[in-house]
Protein backbone atom coordinates (compact mmCIF):
# COMPACT_ATOMS: atom_id res chain seq x y z
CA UNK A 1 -45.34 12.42 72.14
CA UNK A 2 -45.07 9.42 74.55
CA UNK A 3 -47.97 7.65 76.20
CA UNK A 4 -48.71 7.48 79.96
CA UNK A 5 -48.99 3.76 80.78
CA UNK A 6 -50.79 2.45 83.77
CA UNK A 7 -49.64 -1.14 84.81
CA UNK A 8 -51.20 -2.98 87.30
CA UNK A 9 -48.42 -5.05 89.37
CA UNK A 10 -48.05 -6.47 93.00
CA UNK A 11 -46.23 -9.32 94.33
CA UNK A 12 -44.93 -12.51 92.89
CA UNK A 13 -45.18 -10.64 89.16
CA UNK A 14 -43.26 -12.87 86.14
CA UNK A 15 -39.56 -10.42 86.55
CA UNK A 16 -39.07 -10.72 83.04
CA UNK A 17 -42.66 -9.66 81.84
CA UNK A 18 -42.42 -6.44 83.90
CA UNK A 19 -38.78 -5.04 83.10
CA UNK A 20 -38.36 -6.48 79.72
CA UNK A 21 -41.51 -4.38 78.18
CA UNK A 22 -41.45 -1.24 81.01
CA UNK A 23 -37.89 -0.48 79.28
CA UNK A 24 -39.26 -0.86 75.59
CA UNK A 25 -41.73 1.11 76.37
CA UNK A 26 -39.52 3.28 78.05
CA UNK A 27 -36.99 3.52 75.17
CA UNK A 28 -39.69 4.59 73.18
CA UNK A 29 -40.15 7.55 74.80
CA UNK A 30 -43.47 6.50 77.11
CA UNK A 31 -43.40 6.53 80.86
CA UNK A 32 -45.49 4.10 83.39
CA UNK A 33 -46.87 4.23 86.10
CA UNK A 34 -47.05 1.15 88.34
CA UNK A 35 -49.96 0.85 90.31
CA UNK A 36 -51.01 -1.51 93.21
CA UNK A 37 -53.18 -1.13 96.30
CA UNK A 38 -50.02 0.86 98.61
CA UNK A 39 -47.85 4.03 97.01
CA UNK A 40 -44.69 3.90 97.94
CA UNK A 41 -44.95 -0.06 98.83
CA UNK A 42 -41.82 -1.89 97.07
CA UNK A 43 -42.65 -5.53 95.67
CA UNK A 44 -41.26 -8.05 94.33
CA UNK A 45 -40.99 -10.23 91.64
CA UNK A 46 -40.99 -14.07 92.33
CA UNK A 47 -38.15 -14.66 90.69
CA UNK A 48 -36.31 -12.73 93.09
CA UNK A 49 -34.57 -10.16 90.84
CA UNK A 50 -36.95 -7.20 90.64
CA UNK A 51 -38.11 -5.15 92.95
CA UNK A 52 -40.49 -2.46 91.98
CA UNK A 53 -42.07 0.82 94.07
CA UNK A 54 -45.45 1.23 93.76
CA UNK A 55 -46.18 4.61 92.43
CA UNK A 56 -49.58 4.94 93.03
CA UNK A 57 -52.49 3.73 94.96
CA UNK A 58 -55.52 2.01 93.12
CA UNK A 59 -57.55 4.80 94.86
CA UNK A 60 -55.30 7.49 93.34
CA UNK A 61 -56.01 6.90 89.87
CA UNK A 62 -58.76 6.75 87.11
CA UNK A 63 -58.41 5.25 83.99
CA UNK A 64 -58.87 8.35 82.02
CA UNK A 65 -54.86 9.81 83.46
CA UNK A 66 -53.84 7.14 81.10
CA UNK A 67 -53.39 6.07 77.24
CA UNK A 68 -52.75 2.50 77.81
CA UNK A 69 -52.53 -0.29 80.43
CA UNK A 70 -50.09 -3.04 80.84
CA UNK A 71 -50.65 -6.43 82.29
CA UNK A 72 -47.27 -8.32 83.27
CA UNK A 73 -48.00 -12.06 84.23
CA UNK A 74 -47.21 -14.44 87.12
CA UNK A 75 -49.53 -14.68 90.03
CA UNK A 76 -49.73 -10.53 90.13
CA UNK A 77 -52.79 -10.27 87.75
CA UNK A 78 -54.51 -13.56 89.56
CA UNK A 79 -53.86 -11.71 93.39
CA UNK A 80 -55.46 -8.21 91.93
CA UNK A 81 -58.67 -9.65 90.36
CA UNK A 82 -59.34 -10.65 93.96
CA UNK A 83 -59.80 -6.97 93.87
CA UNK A 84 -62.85 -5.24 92.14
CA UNK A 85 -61.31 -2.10 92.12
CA UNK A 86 -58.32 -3.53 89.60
CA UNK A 87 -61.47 -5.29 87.56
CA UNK A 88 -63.07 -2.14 87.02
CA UNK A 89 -59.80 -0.42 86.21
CA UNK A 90 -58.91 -2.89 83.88
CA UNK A 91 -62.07 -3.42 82.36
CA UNK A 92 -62.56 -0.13 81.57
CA UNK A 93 -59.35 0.28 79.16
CA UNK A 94 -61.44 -2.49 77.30
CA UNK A 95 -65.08 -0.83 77.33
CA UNK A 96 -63.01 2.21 75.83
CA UNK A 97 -60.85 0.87 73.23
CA UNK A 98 -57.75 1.90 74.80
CA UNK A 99 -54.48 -0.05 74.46
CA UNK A 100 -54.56 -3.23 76.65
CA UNK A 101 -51.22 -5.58 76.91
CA UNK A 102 -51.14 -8.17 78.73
CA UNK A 103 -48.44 -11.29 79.01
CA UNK A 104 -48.58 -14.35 80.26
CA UNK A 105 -51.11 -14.85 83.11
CA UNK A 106 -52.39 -11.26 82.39
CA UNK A 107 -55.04 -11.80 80.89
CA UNK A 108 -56.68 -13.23 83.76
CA UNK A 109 -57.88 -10.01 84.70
CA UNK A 110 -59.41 -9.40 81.62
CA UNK A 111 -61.12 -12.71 82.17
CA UNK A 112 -62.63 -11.66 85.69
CA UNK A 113 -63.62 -8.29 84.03
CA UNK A 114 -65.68 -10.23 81.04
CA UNK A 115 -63.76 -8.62 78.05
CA UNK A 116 -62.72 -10.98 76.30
CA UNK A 117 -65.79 -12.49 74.56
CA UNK A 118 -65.10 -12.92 71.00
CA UNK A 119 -61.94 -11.44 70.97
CA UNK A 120 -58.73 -13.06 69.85
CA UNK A 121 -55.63 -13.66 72.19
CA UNK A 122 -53.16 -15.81 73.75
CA UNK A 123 -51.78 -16.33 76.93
CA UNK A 124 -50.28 -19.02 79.27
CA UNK A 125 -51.01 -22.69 78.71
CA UNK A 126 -52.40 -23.40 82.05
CA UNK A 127 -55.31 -20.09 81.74
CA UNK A 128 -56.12 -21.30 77.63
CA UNK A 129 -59.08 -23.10 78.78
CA UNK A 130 -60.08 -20.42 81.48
CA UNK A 131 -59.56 -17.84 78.40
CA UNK A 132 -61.96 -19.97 75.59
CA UNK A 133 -64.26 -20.23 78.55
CA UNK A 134 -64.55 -16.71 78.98
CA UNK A 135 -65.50 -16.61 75.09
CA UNK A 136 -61.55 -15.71 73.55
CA UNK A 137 -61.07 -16.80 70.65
CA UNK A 138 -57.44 -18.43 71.79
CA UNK A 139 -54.57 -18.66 69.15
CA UNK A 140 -50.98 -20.74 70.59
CA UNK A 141 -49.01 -18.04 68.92
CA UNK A 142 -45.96 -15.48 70.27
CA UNK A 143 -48.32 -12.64 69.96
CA UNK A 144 -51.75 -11.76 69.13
CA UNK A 145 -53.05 -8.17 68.27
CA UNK A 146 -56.37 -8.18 68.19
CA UNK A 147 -58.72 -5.39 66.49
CA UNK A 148 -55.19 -2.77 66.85
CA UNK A 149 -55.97 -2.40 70.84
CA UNK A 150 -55.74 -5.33 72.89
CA UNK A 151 -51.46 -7.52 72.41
CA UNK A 152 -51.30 -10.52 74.25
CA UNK A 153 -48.16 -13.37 74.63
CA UNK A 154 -47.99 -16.51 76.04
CA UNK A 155 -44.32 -16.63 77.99
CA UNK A 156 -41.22 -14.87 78.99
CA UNK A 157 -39.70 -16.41 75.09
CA UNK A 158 -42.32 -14.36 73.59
CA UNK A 159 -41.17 -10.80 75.25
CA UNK A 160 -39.44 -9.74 71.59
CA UNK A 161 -42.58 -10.04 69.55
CA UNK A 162 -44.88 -8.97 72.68
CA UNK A 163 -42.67 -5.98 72.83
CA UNK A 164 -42.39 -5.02 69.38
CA UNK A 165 -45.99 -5.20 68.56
CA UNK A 166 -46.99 -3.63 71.94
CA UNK A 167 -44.54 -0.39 71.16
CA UNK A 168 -45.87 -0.72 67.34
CA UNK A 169 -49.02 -0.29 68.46
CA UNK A 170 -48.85 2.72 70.66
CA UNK A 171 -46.90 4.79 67.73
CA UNK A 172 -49.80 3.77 65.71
């Protein structure tokens, strides 16, 4: 039976890193839900060629509607940990074990929600210092699963092994 995935999303997200995994996941028979501060709002990514609808409102939702939560990159995750309402959200995925993926500049908001002490990931060369400083144990690598819950990836060139690992791990 297919997952319910929450992703958290607003403007200027990395294109790529949102429609690239939302159709694996998709293909694989589990459905998102995109979720920003505005239902109904449409954003955009900052490469120009997405444009997403928000389906629900931060305020809407609770963590326990869904299996898993996905993290696309570019300056979306760094504009919602502004937020503590995405913080909490996010953080509490990781307080319950729940399937966390997050590309890119993702993890960021795992970073803000202190989650990632002692745990082993990746993400974008510019946040690997902000990510050992929040305790990570950082790896260069495509993709990193760490302790079967939590699949991060550095870049758009990692979105086949992000992807295949991420899907992997929800069938699990």
């Amino acid at each position: 039976m297919g997952k319910n995935i929450a992703v958290l999303l607003t403007n200027e997200f990395e294109d790529s890193e949102y429609t690239d995994p939302a159709k694996a996941f998709e293909n694989a028979g589990h459905s998102l839900t995109v979720i920003e501060k505005e239902k109904g709002k449409t954003i955009k990514g900052k490469q120009g060629e997405a444009t997403v609808t928000v389906d629900a409102s931060i305020d809407d939702v609770k963590p326990s509607d869904f299996d898993a939560l996905f993290i696309p990159g570019g300056f979306s995750p760094d504009l919602l940990r502004a937020d503590d309402r995405f913080v909490q959200f996010a953080k509490s995925f990781m307080d319950e074990k729940k399937p966390v993926f997050a590309i890119c500049h993702g993890p960021q908001l795992l970073i803000t929600a202190e989650t990632l002490k002692g745990r082993d990931v990746t993400g974008y060369k510019s946040i690997h210092v902000d990510l050992k400083n929040a305790g990570a144990n950082l790896h260069d690598k495509e993709v990193v699963v760490c302790q079967n819950q939590l699949v991060t990836s550095r870049h758009p060139g990692d979105l086949e092994a992000f992807n295949r690992e991420s899907v992997k791990l929800l069938e699990a």
